[in-house]
Protein backbone atom coordinates (compact mmCIF):
# COMPACT_ATOMS: atom_id res chain seq x y z
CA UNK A 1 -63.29 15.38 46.36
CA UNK A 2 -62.51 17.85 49.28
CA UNK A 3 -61.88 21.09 48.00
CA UNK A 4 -58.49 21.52 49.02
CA UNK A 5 -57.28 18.63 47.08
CA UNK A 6 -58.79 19.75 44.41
CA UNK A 7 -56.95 22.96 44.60
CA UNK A 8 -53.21 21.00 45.27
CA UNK A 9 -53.98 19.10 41.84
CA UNK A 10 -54.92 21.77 39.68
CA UNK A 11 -52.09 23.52 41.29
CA UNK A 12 -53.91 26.93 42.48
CA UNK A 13 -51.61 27.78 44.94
CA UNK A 14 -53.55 31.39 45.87
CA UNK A 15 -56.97 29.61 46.41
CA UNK A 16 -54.71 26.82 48.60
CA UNK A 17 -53.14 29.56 50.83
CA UNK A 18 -56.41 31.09 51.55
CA UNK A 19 -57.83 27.38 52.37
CA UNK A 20 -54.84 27.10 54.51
CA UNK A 21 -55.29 29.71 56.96
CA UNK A 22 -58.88 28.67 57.75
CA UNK A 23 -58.81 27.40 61.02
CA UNK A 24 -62.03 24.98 60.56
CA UNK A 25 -59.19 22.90 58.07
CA UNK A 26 -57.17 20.48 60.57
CA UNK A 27 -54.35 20.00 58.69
CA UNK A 28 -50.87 20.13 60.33
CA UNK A 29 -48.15 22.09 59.15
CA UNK A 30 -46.51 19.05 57.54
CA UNK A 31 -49.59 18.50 55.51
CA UNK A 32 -49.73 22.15 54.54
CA UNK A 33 -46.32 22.48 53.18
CA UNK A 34 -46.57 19.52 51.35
CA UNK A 35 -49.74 20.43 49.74
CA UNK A 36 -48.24 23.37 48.94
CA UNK A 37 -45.08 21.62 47.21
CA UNK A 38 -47.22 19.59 45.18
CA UNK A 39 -49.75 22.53 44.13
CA UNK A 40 -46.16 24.54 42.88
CA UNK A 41 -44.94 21.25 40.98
CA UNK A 42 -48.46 20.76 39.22
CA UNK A 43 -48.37 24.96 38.47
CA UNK A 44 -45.03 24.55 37.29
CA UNK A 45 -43.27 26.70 39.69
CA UNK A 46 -39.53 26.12 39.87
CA UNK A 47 -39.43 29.22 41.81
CA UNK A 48 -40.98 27.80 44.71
CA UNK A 49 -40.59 24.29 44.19
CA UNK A 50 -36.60 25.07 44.37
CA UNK A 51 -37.78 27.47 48.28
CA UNK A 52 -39.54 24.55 49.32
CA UNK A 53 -36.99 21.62 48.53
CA UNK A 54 -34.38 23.93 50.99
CA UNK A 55 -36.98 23.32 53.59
CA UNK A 56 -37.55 20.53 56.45
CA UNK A 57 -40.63 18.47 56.76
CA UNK A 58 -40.88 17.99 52.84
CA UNK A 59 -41.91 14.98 51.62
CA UNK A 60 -40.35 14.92 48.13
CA UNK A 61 -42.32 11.69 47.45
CA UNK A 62 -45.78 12.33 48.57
CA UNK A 63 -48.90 11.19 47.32
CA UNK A 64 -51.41 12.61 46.31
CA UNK A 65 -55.08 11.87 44.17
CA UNK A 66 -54.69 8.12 42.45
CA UNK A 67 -51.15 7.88 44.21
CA UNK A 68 -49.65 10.81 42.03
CA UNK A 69 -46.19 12.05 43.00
CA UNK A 70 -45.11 15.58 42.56
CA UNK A 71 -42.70 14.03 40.20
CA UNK A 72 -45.12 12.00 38.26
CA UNK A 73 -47.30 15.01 38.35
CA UNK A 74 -44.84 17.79 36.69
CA UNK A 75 -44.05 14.32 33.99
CA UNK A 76 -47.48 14.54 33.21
CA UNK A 77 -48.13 18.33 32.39
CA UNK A 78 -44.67 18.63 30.54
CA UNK A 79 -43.25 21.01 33.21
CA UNK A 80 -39.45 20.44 32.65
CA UNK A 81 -38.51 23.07 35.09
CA UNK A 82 -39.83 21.52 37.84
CA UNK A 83 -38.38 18.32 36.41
CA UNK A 84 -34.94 19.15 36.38
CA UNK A 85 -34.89 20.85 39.84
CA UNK A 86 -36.51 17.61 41.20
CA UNK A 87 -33.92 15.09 39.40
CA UNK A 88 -31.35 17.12 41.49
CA UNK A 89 -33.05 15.91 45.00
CA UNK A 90 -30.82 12.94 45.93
CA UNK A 91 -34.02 11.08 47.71
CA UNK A 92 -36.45 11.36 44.65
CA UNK A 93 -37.70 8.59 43.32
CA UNK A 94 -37.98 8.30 39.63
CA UNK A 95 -40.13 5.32 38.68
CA UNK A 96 -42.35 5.73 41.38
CA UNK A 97 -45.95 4.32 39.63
CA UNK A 98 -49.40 5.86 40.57
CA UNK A 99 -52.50 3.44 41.05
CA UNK A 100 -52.86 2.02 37.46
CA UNK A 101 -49.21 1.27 37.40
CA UNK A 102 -47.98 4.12 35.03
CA UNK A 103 -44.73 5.41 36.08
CA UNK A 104 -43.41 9.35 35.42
CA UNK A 105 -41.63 8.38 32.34
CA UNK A 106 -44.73 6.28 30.70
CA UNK A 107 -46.77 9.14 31.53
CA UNK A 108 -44.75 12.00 30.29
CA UNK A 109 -44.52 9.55 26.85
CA UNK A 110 -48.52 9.34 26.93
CA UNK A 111 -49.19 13.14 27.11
CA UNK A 112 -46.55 13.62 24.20
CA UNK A 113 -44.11 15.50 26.05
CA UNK A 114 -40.84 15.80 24.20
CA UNK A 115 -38.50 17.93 26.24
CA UNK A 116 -39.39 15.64 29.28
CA UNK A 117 -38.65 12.25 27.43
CA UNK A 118 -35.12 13.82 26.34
CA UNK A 119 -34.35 15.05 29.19
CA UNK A 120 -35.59 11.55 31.22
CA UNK A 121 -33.29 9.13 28.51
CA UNK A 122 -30.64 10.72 29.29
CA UNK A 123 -30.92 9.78 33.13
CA UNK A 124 -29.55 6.27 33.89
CA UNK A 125 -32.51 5.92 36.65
CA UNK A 126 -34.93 6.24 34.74
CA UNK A 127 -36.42 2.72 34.54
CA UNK A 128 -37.33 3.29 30.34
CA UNK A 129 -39.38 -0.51 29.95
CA UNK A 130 -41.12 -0.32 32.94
CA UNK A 131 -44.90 -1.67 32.03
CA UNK A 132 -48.35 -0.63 33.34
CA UNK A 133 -51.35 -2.47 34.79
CA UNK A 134 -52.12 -3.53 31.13
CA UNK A 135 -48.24 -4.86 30.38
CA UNK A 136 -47.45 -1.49 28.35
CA UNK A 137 -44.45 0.11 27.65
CA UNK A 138 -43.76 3.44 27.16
CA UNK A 139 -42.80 2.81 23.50
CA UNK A 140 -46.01 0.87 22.71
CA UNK A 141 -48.27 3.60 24.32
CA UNK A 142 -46.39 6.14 22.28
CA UNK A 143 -47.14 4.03 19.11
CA UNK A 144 -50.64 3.72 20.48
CA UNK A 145 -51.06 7.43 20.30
CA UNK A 146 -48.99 8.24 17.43
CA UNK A 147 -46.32 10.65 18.81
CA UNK A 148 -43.65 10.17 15.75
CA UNK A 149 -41.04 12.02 17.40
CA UNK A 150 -40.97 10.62 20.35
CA UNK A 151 -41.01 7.44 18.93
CA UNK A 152 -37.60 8.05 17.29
CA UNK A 153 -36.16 9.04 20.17
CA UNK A 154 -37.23 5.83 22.06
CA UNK A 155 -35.79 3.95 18.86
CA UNK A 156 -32.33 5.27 19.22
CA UNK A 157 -32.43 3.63 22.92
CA UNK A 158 -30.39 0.61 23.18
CA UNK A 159 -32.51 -0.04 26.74
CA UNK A 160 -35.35 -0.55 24.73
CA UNK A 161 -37.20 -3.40 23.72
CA UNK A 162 -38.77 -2.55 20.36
CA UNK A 163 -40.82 -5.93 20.56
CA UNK A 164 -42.14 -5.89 23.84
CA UNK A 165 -45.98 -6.95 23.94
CA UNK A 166 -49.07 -6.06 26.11
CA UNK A 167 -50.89 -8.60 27.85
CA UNK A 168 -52.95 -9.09 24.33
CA UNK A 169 -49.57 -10.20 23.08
CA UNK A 170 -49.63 -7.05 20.61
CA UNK A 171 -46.15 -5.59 19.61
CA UNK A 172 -45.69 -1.88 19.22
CA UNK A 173 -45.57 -2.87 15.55
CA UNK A 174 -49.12 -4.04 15.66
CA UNK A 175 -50.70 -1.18 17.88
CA UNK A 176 -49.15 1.17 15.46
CA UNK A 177 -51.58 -0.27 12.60
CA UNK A 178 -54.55 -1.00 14.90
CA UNK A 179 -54.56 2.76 15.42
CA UNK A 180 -53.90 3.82 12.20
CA UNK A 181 -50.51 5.63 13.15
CA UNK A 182 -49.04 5.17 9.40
CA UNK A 183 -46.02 7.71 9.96
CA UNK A 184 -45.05 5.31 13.34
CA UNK A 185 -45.63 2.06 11.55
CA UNK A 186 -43.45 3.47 8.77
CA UNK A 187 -40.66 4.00 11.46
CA UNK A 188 -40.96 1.03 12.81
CA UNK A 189 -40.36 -1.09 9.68
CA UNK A 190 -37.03 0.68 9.06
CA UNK A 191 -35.76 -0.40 12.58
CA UNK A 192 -33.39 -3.79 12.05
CA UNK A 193 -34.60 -5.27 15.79
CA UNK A 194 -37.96 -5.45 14.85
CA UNK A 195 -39.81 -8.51 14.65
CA UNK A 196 -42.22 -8.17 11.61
CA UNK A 197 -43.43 -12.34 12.61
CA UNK A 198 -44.55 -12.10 16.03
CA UNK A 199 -48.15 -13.39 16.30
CA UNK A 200 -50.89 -12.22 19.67
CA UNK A 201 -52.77 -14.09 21.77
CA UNK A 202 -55.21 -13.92 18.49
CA UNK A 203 -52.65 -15.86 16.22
CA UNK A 204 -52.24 -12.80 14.01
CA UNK A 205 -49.29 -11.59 12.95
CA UNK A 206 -48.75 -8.11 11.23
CA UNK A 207 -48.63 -9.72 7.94
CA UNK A 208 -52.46 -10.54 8.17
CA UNK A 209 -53.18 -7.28 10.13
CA UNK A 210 -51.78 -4.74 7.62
CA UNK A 211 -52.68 -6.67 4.04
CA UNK A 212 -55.51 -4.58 3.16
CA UNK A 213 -52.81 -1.61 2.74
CA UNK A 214 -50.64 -2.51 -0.29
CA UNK A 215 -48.48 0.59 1.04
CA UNK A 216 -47.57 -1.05 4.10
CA UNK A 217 -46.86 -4.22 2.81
CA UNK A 218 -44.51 -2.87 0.20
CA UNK A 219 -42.78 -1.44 3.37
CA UNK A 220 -42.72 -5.02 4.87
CA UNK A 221 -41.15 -6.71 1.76
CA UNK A 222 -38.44 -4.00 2.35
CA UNK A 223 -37.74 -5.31 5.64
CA UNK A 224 -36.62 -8.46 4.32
CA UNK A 225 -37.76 -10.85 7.33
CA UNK A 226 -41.25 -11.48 6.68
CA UNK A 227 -42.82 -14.78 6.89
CA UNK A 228 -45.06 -14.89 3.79
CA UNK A 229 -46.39 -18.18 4.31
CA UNK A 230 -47.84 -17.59 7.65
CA UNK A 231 -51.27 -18.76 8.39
CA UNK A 232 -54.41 -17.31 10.29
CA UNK A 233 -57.17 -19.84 10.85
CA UNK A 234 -55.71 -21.99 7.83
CA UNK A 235 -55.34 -19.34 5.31
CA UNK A 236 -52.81 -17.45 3.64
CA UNK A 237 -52.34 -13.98 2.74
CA UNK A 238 -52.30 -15.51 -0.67
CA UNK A 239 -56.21 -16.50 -0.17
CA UNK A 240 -57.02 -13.02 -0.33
CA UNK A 241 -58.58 -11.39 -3.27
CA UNK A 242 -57.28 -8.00 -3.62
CA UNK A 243 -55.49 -8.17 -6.94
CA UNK A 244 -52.87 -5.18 -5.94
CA UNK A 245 -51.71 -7.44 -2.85
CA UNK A 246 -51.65 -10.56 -5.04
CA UNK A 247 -49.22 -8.50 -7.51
CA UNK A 248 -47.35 -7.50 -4.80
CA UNK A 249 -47.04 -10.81 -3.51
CA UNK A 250 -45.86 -11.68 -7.17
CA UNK A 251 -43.27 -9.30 -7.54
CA UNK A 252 -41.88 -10.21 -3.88
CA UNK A 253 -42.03 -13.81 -4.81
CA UNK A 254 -39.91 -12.95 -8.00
CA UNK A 255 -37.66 -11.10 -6.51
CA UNK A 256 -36.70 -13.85 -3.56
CA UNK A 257 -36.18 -16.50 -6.77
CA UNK A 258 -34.26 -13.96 -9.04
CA UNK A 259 -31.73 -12.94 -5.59
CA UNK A 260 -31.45 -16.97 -4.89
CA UNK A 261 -30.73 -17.48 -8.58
CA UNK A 262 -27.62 -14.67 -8.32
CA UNK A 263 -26.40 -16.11 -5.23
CA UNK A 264 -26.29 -19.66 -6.64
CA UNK A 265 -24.48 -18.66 -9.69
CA UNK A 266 -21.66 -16.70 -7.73
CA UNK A 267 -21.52 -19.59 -4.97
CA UNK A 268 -21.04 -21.26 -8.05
CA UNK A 269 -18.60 -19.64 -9.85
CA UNK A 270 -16.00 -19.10 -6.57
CA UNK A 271 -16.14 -22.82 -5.67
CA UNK A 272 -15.69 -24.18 -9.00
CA UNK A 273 -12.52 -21.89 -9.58
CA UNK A 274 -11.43 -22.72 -6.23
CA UNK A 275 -11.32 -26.31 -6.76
CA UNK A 276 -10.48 -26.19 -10.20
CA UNK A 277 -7.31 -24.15 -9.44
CA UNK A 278 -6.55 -26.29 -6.47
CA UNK A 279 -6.41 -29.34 -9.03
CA UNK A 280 -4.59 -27.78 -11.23
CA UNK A 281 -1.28 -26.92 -9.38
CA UNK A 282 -1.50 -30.40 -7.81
CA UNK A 283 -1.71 -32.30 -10.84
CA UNK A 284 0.96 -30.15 -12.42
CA UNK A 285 2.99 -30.30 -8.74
CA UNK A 286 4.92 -33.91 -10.61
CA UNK A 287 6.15 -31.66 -13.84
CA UNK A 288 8.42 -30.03 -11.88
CA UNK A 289 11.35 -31.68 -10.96
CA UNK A 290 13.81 -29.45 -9.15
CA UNK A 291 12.60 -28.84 -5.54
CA UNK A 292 12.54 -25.05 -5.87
CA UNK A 293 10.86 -24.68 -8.56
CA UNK A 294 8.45 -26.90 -7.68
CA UNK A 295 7.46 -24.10 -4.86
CA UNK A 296 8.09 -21.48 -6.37
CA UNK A 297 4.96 -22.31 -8.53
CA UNK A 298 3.39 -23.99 -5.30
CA UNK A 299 3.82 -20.74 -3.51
CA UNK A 300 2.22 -18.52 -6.29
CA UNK A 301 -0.74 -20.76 -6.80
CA UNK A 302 -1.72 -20.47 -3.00
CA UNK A 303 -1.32 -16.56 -3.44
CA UNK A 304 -3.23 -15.94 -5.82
CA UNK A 305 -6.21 -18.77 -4.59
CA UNK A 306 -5.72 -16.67 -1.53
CA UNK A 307 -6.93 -12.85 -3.45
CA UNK A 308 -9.29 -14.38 -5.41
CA UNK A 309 -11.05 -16.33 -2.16
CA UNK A 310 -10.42 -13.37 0.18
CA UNK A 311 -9.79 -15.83 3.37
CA UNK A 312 -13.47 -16.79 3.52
CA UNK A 313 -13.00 -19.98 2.15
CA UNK A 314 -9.68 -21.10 2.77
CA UNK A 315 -7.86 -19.93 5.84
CA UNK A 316 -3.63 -19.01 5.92
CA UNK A 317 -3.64 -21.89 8.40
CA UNK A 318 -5.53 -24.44 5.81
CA UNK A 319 -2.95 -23.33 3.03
CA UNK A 320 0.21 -24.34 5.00
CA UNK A 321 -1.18 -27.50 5.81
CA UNK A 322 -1.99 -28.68 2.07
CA UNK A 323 1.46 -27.62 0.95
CA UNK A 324 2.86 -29.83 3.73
CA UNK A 325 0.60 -32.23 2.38
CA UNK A 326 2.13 -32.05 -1.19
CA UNK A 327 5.75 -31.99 0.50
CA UNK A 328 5.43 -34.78 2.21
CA UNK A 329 2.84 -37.33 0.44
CA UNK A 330 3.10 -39.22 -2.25
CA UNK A 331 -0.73 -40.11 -2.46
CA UNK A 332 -2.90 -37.84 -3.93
CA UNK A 333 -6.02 -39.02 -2.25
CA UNK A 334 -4.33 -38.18 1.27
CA UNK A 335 -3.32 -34.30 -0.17
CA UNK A 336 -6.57 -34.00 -0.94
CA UNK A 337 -8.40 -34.99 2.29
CA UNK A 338 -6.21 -32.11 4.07
C-alpha cells in the first residue's frame, strides 16, 4: 500500500500534511484535500471535517481503500460526530456500499456501534435491509455477532424484516443459535413476526437446530407457532433420545390437548344455549295471542341472546331478519332457515 494511503485510512492527519508538502508526491490539490477530508473523518474530527465541507473541490463521496467512503468510514469506527455533520451535506450518499457490498449502516451494526445505529434509524434514507455480497442484513449480522442491544433496537423497526435469510437460507433466528448468542435468540423468540418454521437450503428448521437445549425449546413452546411434527431427513424431534426434550415434548403435547379440550367445551356451551334459546322463544312465539305481547317477549329474547353472544355470533342485522321471519311466516322450517 503507498504510504500515504495508509496514512488517510488510519486517519494521521500530521504524518499526511508532512507527506503532502513533499514535492516528489504528484498529487493535485484536489487529491490532497480530499485525502485530507477522509484522514479527519477516519480521526474523528468534526472540527475539520465541518472547515473542509465549507470548502470547494470536496468530494463528499470519495473513495478510498476497498471503495470506503468517508461516510462508511466514520460508520465503521463509531465516530458520531463526524456522522451527524455529514448527514447534514445535502449530496451525501447514505447507502453507498464498499467492495464486499456492506453499506455504512450494516457496517456500523457489525462493529457494534450503538449511538450510530440510533442515530441512522431515525433517518428515513437510510436504506435499513440493504444486504451484502453474502445476502446479509444488518439484523442477521448483528445476531451473528451477538450485539443484544442493538438487536432490540432493530426489533422495534417496522422497516425491518425479522425473517430475512442469507444466501444459506438461514434466518436471523437460526444464526443466533449457530453462534451461540443465547441472550439474542431469547429476544428473538419473544418477537410476534418471527417465523420459528422456516427451514435453509439444508432442510433444517430451528426446531431441529436448537433441540439439544431444553432451555431454548421451552422458549419455543412459548411462542406458540412451532411446527412439532417437522421432519429432517425422515425423523422427528420425537426420534431423539434426550429424555428432558422428550418430557418437554410431553408436557407441550398436553398442554395443546388440555387448551383444545377448554375451547371445545366453551364452543360448546355458547352454541348450545344459543340455539337452545333461539328454540325456545319460537316454539313458545304461538302461546301468545295478542300481537304485542307476542313482541314484547320476542323483543326481550333477542336482547338478551344478543349480551350473552356479544355480536360474534349473531349480528343486529341477522336478528331483525328472524323476527320478520316469525312476523310474517307461518312455517317453522322457513323461520328457521333465516
Amino acid at each position: 500500500m503507498i504510504l500515504y494511503k495508509e496514512a488517510i485510512f488510519l486517519g494521521a492527519i500530521e504524518k499526511l500534511e508532512k507527506l503532502f508538502s513533499n514535492p516528489i508526491l504528484q498529487l493535485s490539490e484536489s487529491e490532497k484535500k480530499n485525502g485530507l477530508f477522509f484522514a479527519a473523518c477516519a480521526a474523528n474530527r468534526h472540527d475539520l471535517v465541518s472547515e473542509y465541507l465549507k470548502e470547494s473541490g470536496i468530494n463528499v463521496n470519495c473513495q478510498g481503500e476497498e471503495e470506503m467512503t468517508p461516510f462508511f468510514i466514520a460508520c465503521s469506527r463509531g465516530n458520531i460526530e463526524v456522522i451527524v455533520e455529514l448527514l447534514k451535506h445535502p449530496m451525501i450518499q447514505k447507502n453507498q456500499t464498499n467492495l464486499f457490498e456492506e453499506s455504512p449502516f450494516f457496517i456500523a451494526c457489525k462493529n457494534n456501534h450503538l449511538k450510530v445505529v440510533i442515530e441512522l434509524l431515525n433517518d428515513d434514507e437510510i436504506d435499513v435491509q440493504k444486504q451484502n455480497g453474502f445476502d446479509e442484513t444488518a439484523l442477521f449480522i448483528s445476531c451473528r455477532e451477538g450485539h443484544l442491544e442493538i438487536v432490540q433496537h432493530l426489533l422495534k423497526d417496522k422497516r425491518i424484516d425479522v425473517n430475512k435469510t442469507n444466501k444459506n437460507g438461514d434466518t436471523p433466528l437460526i444464526i443466533s443459535w449457530e453462534k451461540r448468542k443465547l441472550e439474542v435468540t431469547k429476544e428473538l423468540l419473544k418477537c410476534p413476526d418471527v417465523n420459528v418454521n422456516l427451514v435453509n437450503k439444508e432442510n433444517k428448521c430451528f426446531l431441529f437446530i436448537a433441540q439439544s437445549s431444553p432451555e431454548v425449546l421451552k422458549l419455543l413452546f412459548q411462542n406458540g407457532t412451532v411446527n412439532i411434527r417437522a421432519k429432517f431427513q425422515g425423523k422427528t424431534i420425537y426420534d431423539t433420545k434426550n429424555k428432558e426434550v422428550l418430557s418437554l415434548l410431553k408436557v407441550y403435547d398436553n398442554g395443546i390437548f388440555f387448551s383444545f379440550i377448554i375451547f371445545s367445551f366453551f364452543f360448546s356451551f355458547f352454541f348450545s344455549f344459543f340455539f337452545s334459546f333461539s328454540f325456545s322463544f319460537i316454539l313458545f312465539y304461538h302461546s301468545f295471542k295478542k300481537e304485542e305481547t307476542r313482541w314484547k317477549y320476542i323483543e326481550s329474547c333477542f336482547r338478551f341472546s344478543y349480551v350473552w353472544i356479544k355480536d360474534e355470533l349473531l349480528s343486529e342485522e341477522h336478528m331483525n331478519r328472524l323476527a320478520n321471519a316469525i312476523k310474517n311466516e307461518k312455517n317453522l322450517k322457513t323461520i328457521m332457515s333465516v
